[in-house]
Protein backbone atom coordinates (compact mmCIF):
# COMPACT_ATOMS: atom_id res chain seq x y z
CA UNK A 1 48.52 134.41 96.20
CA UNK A 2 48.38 136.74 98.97
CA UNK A 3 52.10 137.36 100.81
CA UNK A 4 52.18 137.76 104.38
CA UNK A 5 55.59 139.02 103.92
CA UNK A 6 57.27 141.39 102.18
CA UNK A 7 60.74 142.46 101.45
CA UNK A 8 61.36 145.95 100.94
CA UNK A 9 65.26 147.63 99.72
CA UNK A 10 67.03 149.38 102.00
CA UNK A 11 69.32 152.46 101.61
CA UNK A 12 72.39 150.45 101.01
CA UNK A 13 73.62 149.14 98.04
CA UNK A 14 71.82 145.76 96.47
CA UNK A 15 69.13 146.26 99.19
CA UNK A 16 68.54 144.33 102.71
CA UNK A 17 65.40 142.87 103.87
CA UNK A 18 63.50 143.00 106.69
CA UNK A 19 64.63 140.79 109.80
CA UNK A 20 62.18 140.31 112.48
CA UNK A 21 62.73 139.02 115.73
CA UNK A 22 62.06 135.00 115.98
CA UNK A 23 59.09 135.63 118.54
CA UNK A 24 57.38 138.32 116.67
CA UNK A 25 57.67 135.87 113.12
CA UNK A 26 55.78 133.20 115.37
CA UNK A 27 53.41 135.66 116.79
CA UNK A 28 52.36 136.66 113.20
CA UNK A 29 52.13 133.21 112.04
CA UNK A 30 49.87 132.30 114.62
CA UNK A 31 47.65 135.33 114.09
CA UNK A 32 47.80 134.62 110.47
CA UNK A 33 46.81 131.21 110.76
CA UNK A 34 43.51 132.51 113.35
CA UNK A 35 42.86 134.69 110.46
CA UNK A 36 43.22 132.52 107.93
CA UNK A 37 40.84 129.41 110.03
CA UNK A 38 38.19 132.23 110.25
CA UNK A 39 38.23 132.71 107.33
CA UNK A 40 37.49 129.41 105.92
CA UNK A 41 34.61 129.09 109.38
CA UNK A 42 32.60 132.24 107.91
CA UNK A 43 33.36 131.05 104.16
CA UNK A 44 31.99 128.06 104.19
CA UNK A 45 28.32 128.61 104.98
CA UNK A 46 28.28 130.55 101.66
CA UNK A 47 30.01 128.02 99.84
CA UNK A 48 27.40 125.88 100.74
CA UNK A 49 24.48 128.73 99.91
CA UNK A 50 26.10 128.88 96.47
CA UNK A 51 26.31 125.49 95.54
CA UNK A 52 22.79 125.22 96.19
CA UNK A 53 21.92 127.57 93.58
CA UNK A 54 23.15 125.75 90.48
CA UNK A 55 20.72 122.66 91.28
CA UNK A 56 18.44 121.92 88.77
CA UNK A 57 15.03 122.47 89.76
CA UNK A 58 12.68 119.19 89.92
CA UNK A 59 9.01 118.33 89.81
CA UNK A 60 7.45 117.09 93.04
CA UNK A 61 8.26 113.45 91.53
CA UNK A 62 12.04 114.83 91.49
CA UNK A 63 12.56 114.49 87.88
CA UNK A 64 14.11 117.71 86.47
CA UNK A 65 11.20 119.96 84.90
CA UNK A 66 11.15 119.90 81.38
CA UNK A 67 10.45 123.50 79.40
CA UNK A 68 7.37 123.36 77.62
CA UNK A 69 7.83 123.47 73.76
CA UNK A 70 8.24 126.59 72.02
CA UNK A 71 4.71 127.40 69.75
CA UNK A 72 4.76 128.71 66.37
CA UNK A 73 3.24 132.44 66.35
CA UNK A 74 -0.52 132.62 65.75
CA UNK A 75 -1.22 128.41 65.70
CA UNK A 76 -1.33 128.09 69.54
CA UNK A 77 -5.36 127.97 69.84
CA UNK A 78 -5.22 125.05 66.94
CA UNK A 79 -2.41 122.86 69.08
CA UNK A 80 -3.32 119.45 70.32
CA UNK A 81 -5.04 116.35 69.24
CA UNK A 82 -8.44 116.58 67.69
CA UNK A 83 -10.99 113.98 66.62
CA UNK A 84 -13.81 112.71 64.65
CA UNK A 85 -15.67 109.26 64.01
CA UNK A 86 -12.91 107.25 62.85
CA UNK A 87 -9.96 109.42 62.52
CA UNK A 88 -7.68 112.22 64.68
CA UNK A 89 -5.67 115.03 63.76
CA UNK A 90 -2.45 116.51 65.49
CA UNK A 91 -1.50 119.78 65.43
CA UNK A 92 1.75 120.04 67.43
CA UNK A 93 3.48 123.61 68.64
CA UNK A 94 6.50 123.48 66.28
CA UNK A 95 4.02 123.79 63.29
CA UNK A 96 3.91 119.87 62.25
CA UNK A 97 0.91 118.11 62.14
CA UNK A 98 -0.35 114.38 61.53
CA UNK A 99 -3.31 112.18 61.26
CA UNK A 100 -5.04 109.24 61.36
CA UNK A 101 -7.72 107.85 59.52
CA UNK A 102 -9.01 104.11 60.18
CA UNK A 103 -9.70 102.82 56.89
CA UNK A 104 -11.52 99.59 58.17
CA UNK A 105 -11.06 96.20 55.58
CA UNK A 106 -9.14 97.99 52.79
CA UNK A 107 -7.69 94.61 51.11
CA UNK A 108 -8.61 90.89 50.85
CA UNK A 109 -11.70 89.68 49.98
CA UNK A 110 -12.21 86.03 51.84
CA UNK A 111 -9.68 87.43 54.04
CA UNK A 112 -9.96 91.42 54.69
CA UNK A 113 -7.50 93.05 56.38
CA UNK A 114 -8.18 96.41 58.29
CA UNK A 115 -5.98 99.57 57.61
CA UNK A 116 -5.13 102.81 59.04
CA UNK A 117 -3.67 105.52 56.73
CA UNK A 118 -1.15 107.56 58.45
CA UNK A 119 -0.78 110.86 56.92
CA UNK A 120 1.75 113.98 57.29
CA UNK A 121 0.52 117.27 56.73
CA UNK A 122 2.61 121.27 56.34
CA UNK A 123 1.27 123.90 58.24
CA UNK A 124 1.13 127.16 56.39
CA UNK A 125 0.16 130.20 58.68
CA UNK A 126 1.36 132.57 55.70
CA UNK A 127 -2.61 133.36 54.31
CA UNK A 128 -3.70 134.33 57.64
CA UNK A 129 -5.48 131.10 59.29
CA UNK A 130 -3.77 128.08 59.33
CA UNK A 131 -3.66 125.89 56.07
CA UNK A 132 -3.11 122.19 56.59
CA UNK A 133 -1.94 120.68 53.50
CA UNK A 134 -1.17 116.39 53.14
CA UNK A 135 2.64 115.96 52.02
CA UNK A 136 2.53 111.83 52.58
CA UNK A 137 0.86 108.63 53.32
CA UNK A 138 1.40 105.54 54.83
CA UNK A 139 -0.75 102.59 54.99
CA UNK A 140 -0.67 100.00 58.29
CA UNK A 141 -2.62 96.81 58.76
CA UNK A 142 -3.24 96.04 62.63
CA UNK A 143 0.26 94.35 63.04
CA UNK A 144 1.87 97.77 61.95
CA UNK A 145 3.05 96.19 58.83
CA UNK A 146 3.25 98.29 55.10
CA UNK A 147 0.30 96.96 53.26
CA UNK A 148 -0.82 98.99 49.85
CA UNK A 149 -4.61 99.18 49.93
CA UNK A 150 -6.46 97.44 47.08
CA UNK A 151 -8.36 101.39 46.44
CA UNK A 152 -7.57 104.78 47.56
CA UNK A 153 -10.85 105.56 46.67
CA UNK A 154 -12.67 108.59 48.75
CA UNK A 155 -9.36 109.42 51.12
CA UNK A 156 -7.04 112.31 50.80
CA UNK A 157 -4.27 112.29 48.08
CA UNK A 158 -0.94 114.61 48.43
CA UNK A 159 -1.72 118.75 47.83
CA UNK A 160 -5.72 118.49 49.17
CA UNK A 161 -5.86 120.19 51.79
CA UNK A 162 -7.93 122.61 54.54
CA UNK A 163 -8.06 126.20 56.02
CA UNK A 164 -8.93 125.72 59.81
CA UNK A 165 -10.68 128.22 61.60
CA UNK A 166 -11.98 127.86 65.07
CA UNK A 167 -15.65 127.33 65.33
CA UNK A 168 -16.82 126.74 68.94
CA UNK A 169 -14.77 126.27 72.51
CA UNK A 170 -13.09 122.87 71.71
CA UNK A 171 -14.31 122.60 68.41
CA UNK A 172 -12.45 123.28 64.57
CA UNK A 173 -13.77 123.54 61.47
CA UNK A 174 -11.75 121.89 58.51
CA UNK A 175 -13.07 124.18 55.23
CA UNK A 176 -11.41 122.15 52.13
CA UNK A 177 -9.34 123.80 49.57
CA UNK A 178 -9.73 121.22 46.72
CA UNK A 179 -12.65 120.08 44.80
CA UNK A 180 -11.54 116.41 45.72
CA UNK A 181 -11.52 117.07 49.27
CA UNK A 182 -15.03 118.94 48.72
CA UNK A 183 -16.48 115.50 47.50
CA UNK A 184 -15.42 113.20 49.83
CA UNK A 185 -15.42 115.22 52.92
CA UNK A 186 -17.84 113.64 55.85
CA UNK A 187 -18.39 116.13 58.79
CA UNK A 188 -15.56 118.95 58.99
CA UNK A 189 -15.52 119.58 62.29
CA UNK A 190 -12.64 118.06 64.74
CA UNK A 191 -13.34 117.94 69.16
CA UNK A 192 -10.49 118.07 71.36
CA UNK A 193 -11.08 117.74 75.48
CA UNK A 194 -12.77 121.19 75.84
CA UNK A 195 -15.79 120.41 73.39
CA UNK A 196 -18.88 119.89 75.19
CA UNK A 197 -21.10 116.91 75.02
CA UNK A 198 -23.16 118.44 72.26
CA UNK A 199 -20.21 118.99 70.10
CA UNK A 200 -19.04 115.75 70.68
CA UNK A 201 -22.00 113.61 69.51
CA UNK A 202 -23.69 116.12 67.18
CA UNK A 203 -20.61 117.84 65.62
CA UNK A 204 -17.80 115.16 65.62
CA UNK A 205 -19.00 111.91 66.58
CA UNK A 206 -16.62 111.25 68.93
């Protein structure tokens, strides 16, 4: 805390402090108070300026912006959501990926109730191009309940699994690195958005 006054020793003994003259004590408390009001006038435009700095930014809806997720090195061009006839595969930027196949009637006979198998799949970048391999499955009727399937005949098991290299804009190309994946894989090749119309009826079906 700054002192406007000071006391200083003087050449006697024990010291004596400085007396000032009633008047002249008021005269510098006035001129300290000026200095001090001033003060505060010019300060508080910049207190203001510097508050302002430490708001969050916000989008134009004036939600705060979000930072966009942090991509694995080398998988960004295989990111996003990519589909065929009857199934899509996500590949997201932290190196996780999922899919899902519709299964159509999978159990029940006078009855048959329609499936989707939900699958999780690793992302290995360590050979070079991306390696998607299946680590789990889950099987859903159309209320979203567990149902086992009455054959898991002709769909992926756990360890089959694909290199994926890009093939055209918008398009990849699932190449399957197990002889059971070889026999029951239909068309290999996944749109997203990008693909053109060719693509998406000739190439994925989609």
């Amino acid at each position: 805390m700054n002192q406007l006054y000071r006391v200083r020793p003087d050449a006697g003994e024990g010291g004596v402090r400085l007396r000032y003259p009633l008047a002249a004590a008021l005269g510098v408390l006035v001129i300290g108070g000026g200095m001090a009001l001033g003060r505060g006038l010019l300060a508080e435009p910049v207190a203001t300026a510097n508050a302002g700095t430490v708001t969050a930014s916000a989008t134009p809806s004036g939600t705060a912006a979000s930072t966009p997720a942090a991509v694995v090195p080398g998988l960004a061009p295989f990111v996003g959501t990519w589909r065929v006839h009857g199934a899509e595969l996500t590949i997201k930027p932290d190196g996780t990926a999922g899919e899902r196949i519709q299964l159509g009637p999978c159990r029940g006979i006078s009855v048959p109730v329609r499936c989707t198998a939900e699958a999780t799949l690793k992302v290995d970048l360590s050979p070079g191009a991306p390696h998607l391999i299946y680590t789990g499955f889950r099987y859903t009727g159309d209320d979203g309940a567990t149902v086992v399937p009455d054959s898991l005949e002709g769909l992926p098991r756990v360890g089959d699994g694909y290199r994926v290299r890009l093939f055209a804009p918008g398009v990849i190309e699932l190449i399957p690195l197990t002889e059971h994946l070889r026999q029951i894989l239909g068309s290999p090749y996944r749109c997203n958005a990008a693909a053109d119309e060719y693509a998406h009826q000739r190439l994925c079906n989609a």
